[in-house]
Each structure stands twice: as structure tokens, then as C-alpha cells.
C-alpha atoms as a PDB file:
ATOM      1  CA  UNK A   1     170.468 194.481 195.024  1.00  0.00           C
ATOM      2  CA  UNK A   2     167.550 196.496 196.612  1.00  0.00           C
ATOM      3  CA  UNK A   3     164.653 195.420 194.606  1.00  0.00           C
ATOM      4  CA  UNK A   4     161.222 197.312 194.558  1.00  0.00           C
ATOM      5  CA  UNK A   5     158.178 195.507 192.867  1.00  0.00           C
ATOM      6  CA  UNK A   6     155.647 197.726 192.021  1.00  0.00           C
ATOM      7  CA  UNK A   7     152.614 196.151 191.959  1.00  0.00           C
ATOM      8  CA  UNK A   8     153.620 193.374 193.534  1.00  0.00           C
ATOM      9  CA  UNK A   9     150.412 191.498 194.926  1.00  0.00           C
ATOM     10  CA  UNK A  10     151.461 188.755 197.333  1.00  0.00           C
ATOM     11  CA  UNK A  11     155.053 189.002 196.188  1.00  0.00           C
ATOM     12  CA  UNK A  12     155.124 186.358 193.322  1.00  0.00           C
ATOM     13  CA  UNK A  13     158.394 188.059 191.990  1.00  0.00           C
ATOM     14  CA  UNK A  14     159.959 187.355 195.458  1.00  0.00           C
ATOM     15  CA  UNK A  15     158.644 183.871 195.256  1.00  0.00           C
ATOM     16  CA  UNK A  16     159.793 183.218 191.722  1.00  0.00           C
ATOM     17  CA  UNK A  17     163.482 184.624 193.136  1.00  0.00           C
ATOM     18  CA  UNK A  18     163.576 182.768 196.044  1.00  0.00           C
ATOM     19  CA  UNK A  19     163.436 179.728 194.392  1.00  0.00           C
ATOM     20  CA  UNK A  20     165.898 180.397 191.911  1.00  0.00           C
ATOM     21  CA  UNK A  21     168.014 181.592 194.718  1.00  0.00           C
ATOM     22  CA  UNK A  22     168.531 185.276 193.140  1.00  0.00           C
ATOM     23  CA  UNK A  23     166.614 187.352 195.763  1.00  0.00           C
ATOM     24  CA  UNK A  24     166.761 187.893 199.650  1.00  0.00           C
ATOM     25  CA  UNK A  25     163.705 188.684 201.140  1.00  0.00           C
ATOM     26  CA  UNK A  26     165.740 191.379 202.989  1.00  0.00           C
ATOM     27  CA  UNK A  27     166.145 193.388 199.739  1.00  0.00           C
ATOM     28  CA  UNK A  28     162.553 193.332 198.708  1.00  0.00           C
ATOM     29  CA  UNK A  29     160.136 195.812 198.721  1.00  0.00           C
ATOM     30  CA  UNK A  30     156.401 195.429 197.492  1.00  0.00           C
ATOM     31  CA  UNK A  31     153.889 198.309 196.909  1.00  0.00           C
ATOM     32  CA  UNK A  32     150.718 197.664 195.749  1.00  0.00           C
ATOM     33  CA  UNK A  33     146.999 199.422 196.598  1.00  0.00           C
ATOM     34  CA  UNK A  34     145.651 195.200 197.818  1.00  0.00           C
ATOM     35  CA  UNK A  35     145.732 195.157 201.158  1.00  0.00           C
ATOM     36  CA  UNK A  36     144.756 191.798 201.342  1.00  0.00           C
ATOM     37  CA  UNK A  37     147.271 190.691 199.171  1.00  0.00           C
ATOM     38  CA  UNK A  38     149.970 192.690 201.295  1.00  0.00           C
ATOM     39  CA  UNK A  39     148.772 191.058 204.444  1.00  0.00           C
ATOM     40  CA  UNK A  40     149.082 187.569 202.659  1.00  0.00           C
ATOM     41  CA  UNK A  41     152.500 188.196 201.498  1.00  0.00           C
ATOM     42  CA  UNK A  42     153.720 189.708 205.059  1.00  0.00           C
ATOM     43  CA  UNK A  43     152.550 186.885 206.246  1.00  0.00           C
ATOM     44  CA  UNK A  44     154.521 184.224 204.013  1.00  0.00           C
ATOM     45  CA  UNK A  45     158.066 186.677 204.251  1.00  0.00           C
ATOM     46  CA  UNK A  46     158.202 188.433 207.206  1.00  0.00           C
ATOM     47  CA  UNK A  47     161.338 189.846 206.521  1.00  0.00           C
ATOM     48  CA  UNK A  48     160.505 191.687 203.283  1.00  0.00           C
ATOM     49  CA  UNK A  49     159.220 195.200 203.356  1.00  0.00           C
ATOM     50  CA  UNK A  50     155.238 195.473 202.256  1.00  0.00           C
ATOM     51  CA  UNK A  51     153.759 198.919 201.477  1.00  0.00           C
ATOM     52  CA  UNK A  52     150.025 199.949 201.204  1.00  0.00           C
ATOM     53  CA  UNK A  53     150.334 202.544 198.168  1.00  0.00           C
ATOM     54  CA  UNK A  54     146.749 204.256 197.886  1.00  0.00           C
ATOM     55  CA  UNK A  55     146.759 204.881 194.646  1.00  0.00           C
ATOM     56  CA  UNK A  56     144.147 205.307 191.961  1.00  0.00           C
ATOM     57  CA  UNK A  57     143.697 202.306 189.557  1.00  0.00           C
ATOM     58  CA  UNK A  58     140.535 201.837 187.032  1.00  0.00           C
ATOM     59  CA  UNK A  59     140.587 198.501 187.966  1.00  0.00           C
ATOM     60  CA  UNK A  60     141.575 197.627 191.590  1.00  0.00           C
ATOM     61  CA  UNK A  61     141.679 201.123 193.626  1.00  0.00           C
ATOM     62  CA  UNK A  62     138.971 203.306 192.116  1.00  0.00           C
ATOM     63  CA  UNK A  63     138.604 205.711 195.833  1.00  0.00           C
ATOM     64  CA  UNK A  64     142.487 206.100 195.412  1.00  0.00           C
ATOM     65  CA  UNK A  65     144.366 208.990 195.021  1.00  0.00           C
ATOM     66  CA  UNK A  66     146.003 209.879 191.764  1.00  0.00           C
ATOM     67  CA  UNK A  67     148.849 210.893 190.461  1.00  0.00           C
ATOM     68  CA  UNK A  68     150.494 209.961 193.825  1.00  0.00           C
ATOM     69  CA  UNK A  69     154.062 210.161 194.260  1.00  0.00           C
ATOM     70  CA  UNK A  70     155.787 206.997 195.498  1.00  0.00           C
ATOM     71  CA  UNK A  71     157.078 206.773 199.371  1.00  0.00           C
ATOM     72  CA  UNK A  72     160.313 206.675 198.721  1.00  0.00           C
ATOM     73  CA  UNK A  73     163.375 209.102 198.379  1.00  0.00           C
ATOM     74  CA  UNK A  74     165.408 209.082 195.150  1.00  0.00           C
ATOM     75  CA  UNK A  75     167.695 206.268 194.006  1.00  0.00           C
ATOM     76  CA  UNK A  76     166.607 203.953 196.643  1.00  0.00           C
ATOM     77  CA  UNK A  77     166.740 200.954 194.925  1.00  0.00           C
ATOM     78  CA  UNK A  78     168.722 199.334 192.266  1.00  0.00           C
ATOM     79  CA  UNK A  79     165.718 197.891 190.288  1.00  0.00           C
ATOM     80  CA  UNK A  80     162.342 198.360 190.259  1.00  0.00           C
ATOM     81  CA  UNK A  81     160.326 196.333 188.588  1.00  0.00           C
ATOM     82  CA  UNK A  82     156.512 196.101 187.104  1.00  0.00           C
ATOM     83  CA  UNK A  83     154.813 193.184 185.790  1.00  0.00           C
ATOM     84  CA  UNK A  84     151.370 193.255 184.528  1.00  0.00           C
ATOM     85  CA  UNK A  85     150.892 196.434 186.250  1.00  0.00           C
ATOM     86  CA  UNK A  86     150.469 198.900 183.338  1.00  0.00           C
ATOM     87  CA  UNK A  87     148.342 196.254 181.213  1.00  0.00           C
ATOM     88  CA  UNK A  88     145.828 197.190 183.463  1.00  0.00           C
ATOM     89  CA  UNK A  89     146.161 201.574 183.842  1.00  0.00           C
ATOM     90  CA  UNK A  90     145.933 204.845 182.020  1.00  0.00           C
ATOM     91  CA  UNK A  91     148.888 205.161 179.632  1.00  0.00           C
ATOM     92  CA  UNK A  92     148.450 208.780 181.711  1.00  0.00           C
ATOM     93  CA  UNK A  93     149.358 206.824 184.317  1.00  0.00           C
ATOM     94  CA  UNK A  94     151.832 204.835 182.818  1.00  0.00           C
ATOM     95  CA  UNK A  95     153.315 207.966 181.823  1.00  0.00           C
ATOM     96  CA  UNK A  96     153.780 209.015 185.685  1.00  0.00           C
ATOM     97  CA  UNK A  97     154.814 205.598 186.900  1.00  0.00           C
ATOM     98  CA  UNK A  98     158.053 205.564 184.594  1.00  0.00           C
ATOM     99  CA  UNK A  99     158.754 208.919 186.225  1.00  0.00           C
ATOM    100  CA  UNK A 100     158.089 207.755 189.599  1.00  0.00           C
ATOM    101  CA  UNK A 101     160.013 204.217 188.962  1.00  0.00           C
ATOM    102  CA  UNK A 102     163.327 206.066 187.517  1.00  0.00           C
ATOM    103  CA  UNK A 103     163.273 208.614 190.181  1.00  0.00           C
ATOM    104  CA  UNK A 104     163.942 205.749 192.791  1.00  0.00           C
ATOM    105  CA  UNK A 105     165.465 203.439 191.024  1.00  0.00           C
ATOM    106  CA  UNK A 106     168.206 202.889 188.681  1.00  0.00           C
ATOM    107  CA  UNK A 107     167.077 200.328 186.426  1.00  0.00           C
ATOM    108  CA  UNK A 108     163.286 200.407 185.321  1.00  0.00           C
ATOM    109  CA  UNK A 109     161.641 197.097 184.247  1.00  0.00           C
ATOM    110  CA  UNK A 110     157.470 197.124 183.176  1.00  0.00           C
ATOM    111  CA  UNK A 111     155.644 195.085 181.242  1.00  0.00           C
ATOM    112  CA  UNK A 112     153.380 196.065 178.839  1.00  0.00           C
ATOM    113  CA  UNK A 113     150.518 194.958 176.561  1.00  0.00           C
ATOM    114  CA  UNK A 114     151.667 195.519 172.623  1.00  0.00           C
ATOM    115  CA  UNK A 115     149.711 194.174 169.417  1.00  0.00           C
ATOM    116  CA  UNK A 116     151.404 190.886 169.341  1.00  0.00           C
ATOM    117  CA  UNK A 117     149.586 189.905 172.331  1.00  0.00           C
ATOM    118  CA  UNK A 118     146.546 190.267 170.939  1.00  0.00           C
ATOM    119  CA  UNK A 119     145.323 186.769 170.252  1.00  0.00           C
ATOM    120  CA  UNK A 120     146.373 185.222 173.539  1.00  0.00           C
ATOM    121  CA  UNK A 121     144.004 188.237 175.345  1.00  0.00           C
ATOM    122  CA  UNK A 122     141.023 187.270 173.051  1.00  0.00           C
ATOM    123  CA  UNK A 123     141.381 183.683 174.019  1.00  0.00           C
ATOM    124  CA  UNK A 124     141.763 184.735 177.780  1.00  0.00           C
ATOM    125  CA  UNK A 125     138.709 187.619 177.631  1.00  0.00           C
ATOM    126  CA  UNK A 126     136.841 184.507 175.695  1.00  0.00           C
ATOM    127  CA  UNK A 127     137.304 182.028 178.561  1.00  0.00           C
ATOM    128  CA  UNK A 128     136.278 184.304 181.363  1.00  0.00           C
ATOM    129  CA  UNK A 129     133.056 186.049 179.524  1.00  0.00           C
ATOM    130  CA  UNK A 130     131.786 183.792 177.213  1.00  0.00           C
ATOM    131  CA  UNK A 131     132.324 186.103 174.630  1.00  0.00           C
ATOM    132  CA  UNK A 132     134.135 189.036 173.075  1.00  0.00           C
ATOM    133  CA  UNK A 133     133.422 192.377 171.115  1.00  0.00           C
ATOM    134  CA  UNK A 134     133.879 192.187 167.524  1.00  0.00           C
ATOM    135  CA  UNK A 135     136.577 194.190 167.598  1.00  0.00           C
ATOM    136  CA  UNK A 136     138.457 192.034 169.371  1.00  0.00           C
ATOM    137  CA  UNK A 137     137.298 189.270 166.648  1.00  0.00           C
ATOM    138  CA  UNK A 138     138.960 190.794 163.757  1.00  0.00           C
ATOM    139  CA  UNK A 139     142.332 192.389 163.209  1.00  0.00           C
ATOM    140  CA  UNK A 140     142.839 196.298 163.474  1.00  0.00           C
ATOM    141  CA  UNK A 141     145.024 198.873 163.269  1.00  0.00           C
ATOM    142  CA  UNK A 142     146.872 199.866 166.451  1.00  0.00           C
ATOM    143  CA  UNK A 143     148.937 202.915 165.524  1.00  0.00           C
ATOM    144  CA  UNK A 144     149.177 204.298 168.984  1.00  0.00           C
ATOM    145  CA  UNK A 145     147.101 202.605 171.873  1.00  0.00           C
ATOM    146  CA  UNK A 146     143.488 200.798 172.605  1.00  0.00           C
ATOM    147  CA  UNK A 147     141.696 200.603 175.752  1.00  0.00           C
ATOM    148  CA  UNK A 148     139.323 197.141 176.348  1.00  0.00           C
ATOM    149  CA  UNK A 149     136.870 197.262 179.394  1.00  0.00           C
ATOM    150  CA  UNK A 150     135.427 194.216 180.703  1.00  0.00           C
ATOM    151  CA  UNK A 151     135.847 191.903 177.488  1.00  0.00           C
ATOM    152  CA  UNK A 152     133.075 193.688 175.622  1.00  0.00           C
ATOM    153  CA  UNK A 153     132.979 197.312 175.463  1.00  0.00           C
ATOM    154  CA  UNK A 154     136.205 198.919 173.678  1.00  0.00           C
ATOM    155  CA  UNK A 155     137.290 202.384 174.809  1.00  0.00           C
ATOM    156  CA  UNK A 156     139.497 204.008 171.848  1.00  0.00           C
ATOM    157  CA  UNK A 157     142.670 206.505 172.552  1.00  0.00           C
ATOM    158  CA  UNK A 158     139.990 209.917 172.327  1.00  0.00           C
ATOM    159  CA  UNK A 159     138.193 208.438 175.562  1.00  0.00           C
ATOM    160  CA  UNK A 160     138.094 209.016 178.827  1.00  0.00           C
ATOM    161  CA  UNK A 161     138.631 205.925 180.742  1.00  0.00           C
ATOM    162  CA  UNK A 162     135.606 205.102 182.828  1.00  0.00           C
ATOM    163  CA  UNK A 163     136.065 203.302 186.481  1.00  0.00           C
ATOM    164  CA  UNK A 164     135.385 199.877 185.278  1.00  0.00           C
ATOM    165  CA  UNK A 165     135.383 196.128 186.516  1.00  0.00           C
ATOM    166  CA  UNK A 166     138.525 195.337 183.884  1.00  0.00           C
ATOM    167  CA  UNK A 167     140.360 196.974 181.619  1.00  0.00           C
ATOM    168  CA  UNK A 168     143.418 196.063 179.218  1.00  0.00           C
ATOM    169  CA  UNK A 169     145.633 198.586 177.795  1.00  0.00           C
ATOM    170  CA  UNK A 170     147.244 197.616 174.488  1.00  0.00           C
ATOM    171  CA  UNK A 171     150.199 199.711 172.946  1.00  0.00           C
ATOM    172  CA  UNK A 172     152.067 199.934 169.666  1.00  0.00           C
ATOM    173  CA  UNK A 173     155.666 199.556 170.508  1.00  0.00           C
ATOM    174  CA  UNK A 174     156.910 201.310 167.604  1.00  0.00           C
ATOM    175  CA  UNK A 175     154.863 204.511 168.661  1.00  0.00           C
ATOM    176  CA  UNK A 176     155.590 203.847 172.434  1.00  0.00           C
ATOM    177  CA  UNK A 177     159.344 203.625 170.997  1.00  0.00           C
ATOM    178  CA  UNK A 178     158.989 207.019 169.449  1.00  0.00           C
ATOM    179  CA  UNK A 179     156.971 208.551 172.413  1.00  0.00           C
ATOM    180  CA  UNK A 180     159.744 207.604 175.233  1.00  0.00           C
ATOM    181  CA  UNK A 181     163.107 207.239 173.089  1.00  0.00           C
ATOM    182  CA  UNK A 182     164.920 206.432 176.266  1.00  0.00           C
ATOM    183  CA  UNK A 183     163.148 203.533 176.876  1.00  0.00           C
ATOM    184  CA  UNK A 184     164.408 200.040 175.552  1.00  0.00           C
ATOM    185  CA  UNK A 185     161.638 196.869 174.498  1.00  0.00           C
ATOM    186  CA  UNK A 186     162.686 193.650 175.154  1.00  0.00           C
ATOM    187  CA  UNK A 187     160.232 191.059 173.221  1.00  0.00           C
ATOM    188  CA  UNK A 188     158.811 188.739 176.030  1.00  0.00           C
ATOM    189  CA  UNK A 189     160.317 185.225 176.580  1.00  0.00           C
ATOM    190  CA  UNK A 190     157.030 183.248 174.665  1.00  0.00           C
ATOM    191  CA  UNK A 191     154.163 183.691 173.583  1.00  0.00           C
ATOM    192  CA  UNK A 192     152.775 183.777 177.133  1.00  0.00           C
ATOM    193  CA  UNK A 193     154.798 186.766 178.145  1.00  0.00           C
ATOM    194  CA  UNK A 194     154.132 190.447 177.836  1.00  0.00           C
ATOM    195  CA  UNK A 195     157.105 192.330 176.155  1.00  0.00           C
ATOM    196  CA  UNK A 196     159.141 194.323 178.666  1.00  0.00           C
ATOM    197  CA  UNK A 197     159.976 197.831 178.614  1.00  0.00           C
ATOM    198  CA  UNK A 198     163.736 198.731 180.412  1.00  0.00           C
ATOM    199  CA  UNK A 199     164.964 202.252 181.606  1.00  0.00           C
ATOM    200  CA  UNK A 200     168.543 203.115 182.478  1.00  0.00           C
END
């Protein structure tokens, strides 16, 4: 299978296949805006593919460019898949990305951030600064989707999101259900894992 990984950093997914013996590095493909993290993972498998992608992200490209179509013709892959990607961009963007990912791919997979995630994201925005917004503190309604920047300022849906140092974006699956019928959620392995969302 050709596999893109969108987002892919240094290429963990390729790691992770590797040693389960489920992916040749011939069939990968990794595009990501971290050039460093490209360079890294060219580096370590020579014989995958690695793509600069300069796109706009809140958090890790703000000079980008947005809303910038993929380098790739249609149906190139068989899978393309994005983890921890779109827990950390616009739902605007999100919203171009699942575009973008079915257009060249068959099979979409992207995690995403829903309300069951919650607590494990207060205890990691707790352990990296020292403390958290009350709203992250007590429960809320989520009936469509919340933005978080930098563990103490909250952004809400009627916002414009800022360029920012972090930011987590947290959905409602039933109204991200509703919004994208097509779309199947998968719930995520454990409590450690974000739920996946799957296109066909």
C-alpha cells in the first residue's frame, strides 16, 4: 500500500510499522511544514519519500501559506493518514485537509481531539504550565467545538484564532458526526489515544 502521513514529523508512523513489519519504507510518504524533523527522518530512512509542505499552522508554521493544496495528483495513495495533526489546527482547516486527504487518497484516517479527552489534556496542560484556566478545571458544555491556547487562555467557536505558541482543538463528535455524515469515528484504543475519524 502507498501510504501518505500527513503530518508526519520524523516519521514515527513509519517507525511504529517497521517494527511491526506492516510498512516498507518504499511506500511511505511524509509531509509536514518541520524541516528539521524532515531532515531527521531522511536521514534515519533514506528510502522513504519526505516532503517540505509550507503550510500555515497556528502552532508550528505561522509565515506559511494557507489553504494550500497538497503536491500530489489525485488517488495517489491508498491511505493517508493524520495523527495528532488536527488537535493542533483550525477546524477551517480541518475542514480543507479532509478534502485535500480524500482527493489523494482512498482511505482517510485523522485523529481528533473530542470531549472524552478532556481530563487527560488538563493533566498534560497541568504538567507543562504549572497551571490551567478554570475552564479547563470544571466540566462544560461542548456542543460543537473549543479552542485552548497555551494552557491558559480559552478561545471559544465565535473567535478568530490568534497565531499562538499552542493551541488544542476539541470537538463534539456527535456534531462533527452531523457536520461530515460521510465520515466514520472510531473511539481510540485507551484512554491515551485520540478517537479516529475514517473516510472512504
Amino acid at each position: 500500500m502507498k501510504i501518505l502521513d500527513y503530518g508526519g514529523n520524523m516519521g514515527n508512523i513509519l517507525q511504529d510499522g517497521i517494527d511491526a513489519d506492516q510498512i516498507d519504507p518504499a511506500d511511505y510518504t511524509c509531509i509536514d511544514v518541520d524541516k528539521q524533523a524532515l531532515a531527521y527522518g531522511r536521514e534515519c530512512f533514506p528510502e522513504a519519500t519526505w516532503i517540505h509542505y509550507d503550510r500555515f499552522n497556528e502552532v508550528y508554521n505561522t509565515d506559511g501559506k494557507e489553504y494550500l493544496k497538497f503536491p500530489f495528483e489525485d488517488s495517489t495513495f491508498d491511505i493517508a493518514c493524520a495523527y495528532s495533526v488536527h488537535s493542533h489546527a483550525s477546524y477551517e482547516a480541518f475542514k480543507f485537509d479532509l478534502l485535500e486527504l480524500k482527493r489523494v487518497s482512498n482511505v482517510v484516517a485523522t485523529s481528533f481531539v473530542d470531549i472524552r479527552f478532556i481530563d487527560i489534556l488538563r493533566h498534560k496542560r497541568q504538567k507543562e504550565y504549572e497551571k490551567v484556566a478554570l475552564e479547563w478545571r470544571r466540566p462544560f458544555p461542548l456542543e460543537t467545538y473549543r479552542y485552548y491556547v497555551n494552557g491558559t487562555e480559552i478561545y471559544y467557536t465565535k473567535d478568530e484564532i490568534p497565531k499562538c505558541d499552542y493551541l488544542i482543538t476539541c470537538y463534539n463528535r456527535v456534531w462533527l458526526k452531523n457536520e461530515h455524515p460521510e465520515i466514520t469515528i472510531v473511539a481510540p484504543f485507551n484512554s491515551h489515544h485520540q478517537a479516529m475519524l475514517v473516510l472512504k
